[in-house]
N, C-alpha and C. Protein backbone atom coordinates (compact mmCIF):
# COMPACT_ATOMS: atom_id res chain seq x y z
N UNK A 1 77.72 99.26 120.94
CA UNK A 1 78.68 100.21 120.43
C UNK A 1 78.68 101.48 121.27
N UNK A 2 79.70 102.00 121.70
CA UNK A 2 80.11 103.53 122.73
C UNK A 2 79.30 104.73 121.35
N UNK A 3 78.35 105.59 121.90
CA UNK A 3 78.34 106.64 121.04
C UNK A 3 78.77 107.67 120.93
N UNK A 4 79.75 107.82 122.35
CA UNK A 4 80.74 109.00 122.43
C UNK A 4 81.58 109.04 121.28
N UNK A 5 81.43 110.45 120.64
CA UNK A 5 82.19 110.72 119.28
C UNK A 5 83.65 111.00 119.82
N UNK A 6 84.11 111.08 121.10
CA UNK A 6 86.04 111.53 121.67
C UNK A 6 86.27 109.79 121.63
N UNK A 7 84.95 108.96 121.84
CA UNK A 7 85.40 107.25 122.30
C UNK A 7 85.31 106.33 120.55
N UNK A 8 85.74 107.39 119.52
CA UNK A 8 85.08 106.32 118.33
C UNK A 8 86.28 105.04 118.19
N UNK A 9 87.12 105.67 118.46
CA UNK A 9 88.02 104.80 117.55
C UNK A 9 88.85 103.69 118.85
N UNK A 10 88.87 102.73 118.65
CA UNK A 10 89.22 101.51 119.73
C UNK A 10 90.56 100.85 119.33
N UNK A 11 91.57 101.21 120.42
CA UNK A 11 93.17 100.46 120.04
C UNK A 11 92.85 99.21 121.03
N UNK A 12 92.91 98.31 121.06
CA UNK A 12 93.40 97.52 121.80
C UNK A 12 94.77 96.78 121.44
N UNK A 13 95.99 96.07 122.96
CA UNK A 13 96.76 95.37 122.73
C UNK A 13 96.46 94.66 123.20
N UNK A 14 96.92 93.08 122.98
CA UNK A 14 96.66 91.57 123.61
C UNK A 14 97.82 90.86 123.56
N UNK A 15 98.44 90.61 124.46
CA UNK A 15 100.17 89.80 124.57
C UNK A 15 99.64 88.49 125.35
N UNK A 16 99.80 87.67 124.94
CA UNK A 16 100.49 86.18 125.63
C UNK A 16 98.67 85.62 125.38
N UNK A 17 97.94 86.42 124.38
CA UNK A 17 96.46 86.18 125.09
C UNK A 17 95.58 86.93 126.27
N UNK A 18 96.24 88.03 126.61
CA UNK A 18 95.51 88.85 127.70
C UNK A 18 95.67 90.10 127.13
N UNK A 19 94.32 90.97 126.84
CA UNK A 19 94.29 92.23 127.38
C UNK A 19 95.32 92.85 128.02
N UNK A 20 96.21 93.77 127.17
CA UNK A 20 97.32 94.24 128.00
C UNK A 20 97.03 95.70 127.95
N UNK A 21 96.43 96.42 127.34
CA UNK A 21 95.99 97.84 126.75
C UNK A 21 95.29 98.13 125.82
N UNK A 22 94.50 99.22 126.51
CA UNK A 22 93.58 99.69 125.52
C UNK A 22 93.30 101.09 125.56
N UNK A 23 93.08 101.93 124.44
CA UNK A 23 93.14 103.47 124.31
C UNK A 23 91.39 103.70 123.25
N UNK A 24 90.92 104.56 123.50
CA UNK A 24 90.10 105.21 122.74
C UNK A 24 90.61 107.05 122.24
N UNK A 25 90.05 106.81 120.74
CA UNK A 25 90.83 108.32 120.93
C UNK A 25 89.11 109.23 119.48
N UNK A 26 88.83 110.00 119.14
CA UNK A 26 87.92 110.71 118.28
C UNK A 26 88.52 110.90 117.53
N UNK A 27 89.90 110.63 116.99
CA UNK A 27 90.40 111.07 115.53
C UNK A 27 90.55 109.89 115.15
N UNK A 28 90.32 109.73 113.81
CA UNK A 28 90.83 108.31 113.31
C UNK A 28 93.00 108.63 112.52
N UNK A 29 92.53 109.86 112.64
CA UNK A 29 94.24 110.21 112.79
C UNK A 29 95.18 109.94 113.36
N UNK A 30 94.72 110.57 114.45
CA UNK A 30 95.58 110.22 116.08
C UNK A 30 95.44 108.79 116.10
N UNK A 31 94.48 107.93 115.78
CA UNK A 31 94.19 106.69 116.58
C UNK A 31 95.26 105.67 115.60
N UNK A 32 95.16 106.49 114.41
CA UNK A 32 96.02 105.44 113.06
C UNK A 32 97.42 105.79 113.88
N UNK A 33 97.76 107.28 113.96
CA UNK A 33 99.37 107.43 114.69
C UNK A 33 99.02 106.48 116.14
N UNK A 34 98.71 106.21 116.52
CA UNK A 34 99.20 105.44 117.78
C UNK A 34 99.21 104.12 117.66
N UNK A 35 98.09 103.45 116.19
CA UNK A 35 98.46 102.01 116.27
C UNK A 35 99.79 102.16 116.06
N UNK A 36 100.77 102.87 114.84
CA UNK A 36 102.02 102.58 114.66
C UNK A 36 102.83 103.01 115.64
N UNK A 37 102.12 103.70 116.42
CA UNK A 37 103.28 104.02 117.86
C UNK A 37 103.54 102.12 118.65
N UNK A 38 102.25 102.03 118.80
CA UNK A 38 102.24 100.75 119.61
C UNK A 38 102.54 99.44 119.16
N UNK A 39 103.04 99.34 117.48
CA UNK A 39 103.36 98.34 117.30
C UNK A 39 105.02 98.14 117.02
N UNK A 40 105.52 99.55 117.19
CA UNK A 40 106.62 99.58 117.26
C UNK A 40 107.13 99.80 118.68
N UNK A 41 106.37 100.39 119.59
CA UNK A 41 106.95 99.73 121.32
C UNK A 41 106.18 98.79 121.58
N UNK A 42 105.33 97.70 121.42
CA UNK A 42 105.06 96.72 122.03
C UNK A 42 105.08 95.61 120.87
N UNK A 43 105.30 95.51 119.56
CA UNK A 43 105.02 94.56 118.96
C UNK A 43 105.91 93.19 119.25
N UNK A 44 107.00 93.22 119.99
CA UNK A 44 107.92 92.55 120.97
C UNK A 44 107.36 91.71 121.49
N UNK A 45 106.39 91.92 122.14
CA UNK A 45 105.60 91.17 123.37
C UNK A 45 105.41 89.96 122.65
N UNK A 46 105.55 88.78 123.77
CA UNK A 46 104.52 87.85 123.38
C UNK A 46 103.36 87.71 123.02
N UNK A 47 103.45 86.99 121.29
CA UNK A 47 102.27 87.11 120.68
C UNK A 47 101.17 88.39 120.82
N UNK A 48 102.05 89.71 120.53
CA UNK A 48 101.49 90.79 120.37
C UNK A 48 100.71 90.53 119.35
N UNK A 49 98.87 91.38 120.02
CA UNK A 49 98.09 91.74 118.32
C UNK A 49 97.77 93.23 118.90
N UNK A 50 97.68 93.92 117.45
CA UNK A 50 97.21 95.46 117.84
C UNK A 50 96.12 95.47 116.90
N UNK A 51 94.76 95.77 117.32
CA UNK A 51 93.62 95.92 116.13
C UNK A 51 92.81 97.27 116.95
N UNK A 52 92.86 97.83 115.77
CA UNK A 52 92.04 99.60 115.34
C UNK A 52 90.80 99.34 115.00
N UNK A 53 90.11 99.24 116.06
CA UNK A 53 88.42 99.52 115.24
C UNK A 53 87.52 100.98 115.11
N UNK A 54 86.73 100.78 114.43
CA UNK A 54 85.73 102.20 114.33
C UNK A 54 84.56 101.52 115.16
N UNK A 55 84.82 101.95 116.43
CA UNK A 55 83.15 101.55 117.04
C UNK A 55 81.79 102.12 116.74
N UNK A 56 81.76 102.90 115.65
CA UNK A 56 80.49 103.80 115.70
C UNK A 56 80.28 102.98 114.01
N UNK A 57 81.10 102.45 113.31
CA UNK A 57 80.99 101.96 112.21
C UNK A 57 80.76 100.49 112.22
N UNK A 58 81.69 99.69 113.33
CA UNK A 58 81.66 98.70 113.36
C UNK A 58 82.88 97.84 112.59
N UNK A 59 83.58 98.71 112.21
CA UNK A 59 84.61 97.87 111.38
C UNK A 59 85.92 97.96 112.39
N UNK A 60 86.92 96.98 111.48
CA UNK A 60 88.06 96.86 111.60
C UNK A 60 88.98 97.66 110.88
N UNK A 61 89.70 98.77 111.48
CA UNK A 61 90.34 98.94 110.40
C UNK A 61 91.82 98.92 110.55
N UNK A 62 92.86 98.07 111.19
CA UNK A 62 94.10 98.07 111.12
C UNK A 62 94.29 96.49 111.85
N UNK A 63 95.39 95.79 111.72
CA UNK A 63 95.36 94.32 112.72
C UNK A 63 96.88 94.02 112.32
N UNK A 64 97.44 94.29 113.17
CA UNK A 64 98.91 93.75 113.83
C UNK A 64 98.92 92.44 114.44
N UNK A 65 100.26 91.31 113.77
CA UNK A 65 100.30 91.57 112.67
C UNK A 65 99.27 91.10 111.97
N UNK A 66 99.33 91.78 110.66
CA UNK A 66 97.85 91.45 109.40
C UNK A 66 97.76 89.95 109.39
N UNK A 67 96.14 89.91 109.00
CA UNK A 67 95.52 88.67 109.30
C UNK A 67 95.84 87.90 108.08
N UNK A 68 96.10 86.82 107.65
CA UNK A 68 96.31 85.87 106.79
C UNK A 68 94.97 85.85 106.31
């Protein structure tokens, strides 16, 4: 796990199956506004997923689209 408190929060995107982007941000604010930034400009993509983790917690906390 990153223990940088500016690196907590982990966006990644994944289209077609590849790593297409990834952002770290220290607010879980900012990081919640940018999953919905990014799933409304990239959720398009082939087989777009967008998942928000807390790396210092270990959880998941957002998954585009939601997991069944």
């Amino acid at each position: 796990m990153n223990s940088d408190p500016a690196q907590r929060y982990h966006l990644t995107l994944t289209a077609a199956g590849r790593r297409t982007m990834h952002g770290w941000w220290g607010s879980e604010t900012i990081a919640r506004g940018k999953f919905v930034s990014w799933v409304g400009a990239y959720g398009a993509f082939p087989d777009a997923r967008i998942t928000l983790v807390d790396q210092e917690a270990g959880d998941v906390l957002a998954v585009w689209p939601d997991e069944v």
